[in-house]
C-alpha atoms as a PDB file:
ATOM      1  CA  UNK A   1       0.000   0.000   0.000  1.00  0.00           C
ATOM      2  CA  UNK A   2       2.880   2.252   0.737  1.00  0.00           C
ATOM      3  CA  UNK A   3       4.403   1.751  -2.669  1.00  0.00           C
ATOM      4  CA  UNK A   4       1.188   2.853  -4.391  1.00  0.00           C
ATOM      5  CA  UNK A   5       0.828   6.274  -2.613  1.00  0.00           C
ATOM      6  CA  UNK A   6       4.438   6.396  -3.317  1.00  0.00           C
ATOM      7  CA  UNK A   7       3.181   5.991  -7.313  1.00  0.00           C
ATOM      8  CA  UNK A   8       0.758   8.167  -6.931  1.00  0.00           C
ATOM      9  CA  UNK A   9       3.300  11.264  -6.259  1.00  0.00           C
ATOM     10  CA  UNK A  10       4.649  13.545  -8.546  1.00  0.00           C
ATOM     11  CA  UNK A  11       8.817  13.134  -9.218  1.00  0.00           C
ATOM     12  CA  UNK A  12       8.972  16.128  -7.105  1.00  0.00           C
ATOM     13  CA  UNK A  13       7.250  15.098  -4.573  1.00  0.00           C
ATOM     14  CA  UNK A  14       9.190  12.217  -4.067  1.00  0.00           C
ATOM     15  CA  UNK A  15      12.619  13.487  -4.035  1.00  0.00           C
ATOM     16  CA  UNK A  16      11.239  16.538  -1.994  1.00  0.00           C
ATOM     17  CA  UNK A  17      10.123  13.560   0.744  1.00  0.00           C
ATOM     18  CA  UNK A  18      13.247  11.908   0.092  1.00  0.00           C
ATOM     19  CA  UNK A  19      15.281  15.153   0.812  1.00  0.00           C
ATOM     20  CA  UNK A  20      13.464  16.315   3.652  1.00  0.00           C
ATOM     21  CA  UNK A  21      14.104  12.754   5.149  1.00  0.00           C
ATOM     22  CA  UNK A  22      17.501  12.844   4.642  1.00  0.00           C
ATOM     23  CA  UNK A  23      17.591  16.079   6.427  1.00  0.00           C
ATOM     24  CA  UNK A  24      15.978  14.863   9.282  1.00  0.00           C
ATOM     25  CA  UNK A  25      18.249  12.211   9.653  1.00  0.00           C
ATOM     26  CA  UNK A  26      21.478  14.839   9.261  1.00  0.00           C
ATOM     27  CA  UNK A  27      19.738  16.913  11.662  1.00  0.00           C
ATOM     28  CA  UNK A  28      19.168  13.717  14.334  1.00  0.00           C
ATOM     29  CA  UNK A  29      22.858  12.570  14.272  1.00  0.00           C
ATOM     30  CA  UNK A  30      23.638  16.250  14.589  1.00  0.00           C
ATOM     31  CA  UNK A  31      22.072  16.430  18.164  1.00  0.00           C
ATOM     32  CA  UNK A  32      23.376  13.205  18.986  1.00  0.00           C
ATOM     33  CA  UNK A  33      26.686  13.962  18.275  1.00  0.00           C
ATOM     34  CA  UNK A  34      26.457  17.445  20.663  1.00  0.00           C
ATOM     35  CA  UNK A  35      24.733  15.546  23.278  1.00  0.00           C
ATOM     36  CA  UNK A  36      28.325  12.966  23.435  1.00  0.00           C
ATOM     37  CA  UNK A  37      30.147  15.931  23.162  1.00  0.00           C
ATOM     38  CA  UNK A  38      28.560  17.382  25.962  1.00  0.00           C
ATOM     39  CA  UNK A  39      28.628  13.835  27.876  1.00  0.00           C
ATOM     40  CA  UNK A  40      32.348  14.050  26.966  1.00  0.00           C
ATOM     41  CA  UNK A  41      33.165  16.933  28.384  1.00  0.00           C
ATOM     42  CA  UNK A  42      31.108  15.883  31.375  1.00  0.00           C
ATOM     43  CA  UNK A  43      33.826  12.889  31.735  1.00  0.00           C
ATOM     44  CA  UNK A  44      37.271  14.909  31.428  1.00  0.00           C
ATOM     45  CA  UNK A  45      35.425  17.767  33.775  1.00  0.00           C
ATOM     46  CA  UNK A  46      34.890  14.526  36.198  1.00  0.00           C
ATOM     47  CA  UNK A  47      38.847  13.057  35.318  1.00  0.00           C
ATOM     48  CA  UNK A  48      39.725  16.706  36.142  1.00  0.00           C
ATOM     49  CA  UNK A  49      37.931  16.630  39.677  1.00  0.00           C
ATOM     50  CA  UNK A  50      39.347  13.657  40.390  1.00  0.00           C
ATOM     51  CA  UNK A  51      43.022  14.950  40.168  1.00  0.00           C
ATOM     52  CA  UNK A  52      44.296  13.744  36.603  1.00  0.00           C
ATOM     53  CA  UNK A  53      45.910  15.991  34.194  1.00  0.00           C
ATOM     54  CA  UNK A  54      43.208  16.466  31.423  1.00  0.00           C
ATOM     55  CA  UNK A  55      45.768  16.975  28.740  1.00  0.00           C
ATOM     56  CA  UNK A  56      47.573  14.509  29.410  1.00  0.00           C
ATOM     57  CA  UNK A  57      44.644  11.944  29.340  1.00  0.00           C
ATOM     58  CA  UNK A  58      43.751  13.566  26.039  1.00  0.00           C
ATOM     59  CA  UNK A  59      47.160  12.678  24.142  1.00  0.00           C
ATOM     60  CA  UNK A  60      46.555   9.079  25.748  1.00  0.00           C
ATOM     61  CA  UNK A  61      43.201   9.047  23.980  1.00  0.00           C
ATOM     62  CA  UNK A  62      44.700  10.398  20.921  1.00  0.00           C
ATOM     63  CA  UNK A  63      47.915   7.363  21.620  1.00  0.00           C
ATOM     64  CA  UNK A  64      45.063   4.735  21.875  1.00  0.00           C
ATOM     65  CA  UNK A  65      43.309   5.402  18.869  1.00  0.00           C
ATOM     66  CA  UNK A  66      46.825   5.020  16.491  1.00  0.00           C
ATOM     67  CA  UNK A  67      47.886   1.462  15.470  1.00  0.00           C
ATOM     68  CA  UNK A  68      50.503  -0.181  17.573  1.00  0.00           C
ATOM     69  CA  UNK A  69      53.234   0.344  14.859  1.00  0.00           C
ATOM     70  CA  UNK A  70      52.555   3.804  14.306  1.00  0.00           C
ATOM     71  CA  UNK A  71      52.884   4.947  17.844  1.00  0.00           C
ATOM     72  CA  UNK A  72      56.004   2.928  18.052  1.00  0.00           C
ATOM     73  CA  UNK A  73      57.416   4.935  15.502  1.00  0.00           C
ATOM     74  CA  UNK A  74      56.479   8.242  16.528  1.00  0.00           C
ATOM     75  CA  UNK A  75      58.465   7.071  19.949  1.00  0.00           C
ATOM     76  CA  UNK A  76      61.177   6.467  18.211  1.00  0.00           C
ATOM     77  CA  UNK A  77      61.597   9.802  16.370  1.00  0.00           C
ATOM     78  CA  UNK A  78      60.871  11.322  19.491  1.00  0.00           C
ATOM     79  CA  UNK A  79      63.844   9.624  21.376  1.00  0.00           C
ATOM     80  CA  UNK A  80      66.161  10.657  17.927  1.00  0.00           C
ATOM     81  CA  UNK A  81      65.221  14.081  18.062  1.00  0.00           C
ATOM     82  CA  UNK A  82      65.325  14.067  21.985  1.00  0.00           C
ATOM     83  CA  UNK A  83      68.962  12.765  21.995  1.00  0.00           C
ATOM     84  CA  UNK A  84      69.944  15.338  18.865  1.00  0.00           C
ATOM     85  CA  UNK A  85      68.720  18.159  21.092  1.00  0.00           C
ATOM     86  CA  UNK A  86      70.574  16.653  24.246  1.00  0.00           C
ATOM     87  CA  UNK A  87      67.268  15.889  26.411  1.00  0.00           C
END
């Protein structure tokens, strides 16, 4: 039954329904992605509270995300460039 009312519409009409839809949908993940932001922020305002350094546990965040390889790397350099610069 759907399929014939969707027959029934003009092309316009359908790709105005199908736009507006898509929208909607845009618009919903948009909210849901501010309300974990706001949850987020909640979380490193609680880490914060709680005595950890909140940069800190952001570059940890950032450490966990790379693959193990990568971050191994990066350590490397660092230690190169440390040792250049006599640190």
């Amino acid at each position: 039954m759907a399929l014939a009312a969707v027959a029934k519409k003009k092309p316009e009409n359908v790709a105005a329904d199908r736009l507006r839809s898509l929208v909607e949908r845009i618009e919903r993940l948009d909210e849901e992605r501010k309300a974990l932001g706001n949850d987020i922020r909640d979380i490193y305002a609680e880490a914060k509270s709680a005595g950890f350094d909140v940069k800190v546990l952001r570059q940890l965040i950032r450490i966990r995300k790379q693959e193990p390889a990568e971050v191994e790397e990066q350590e490397s350099l660092l230690d190169v460039y440390r040792r250049a610069l006599g640190m």
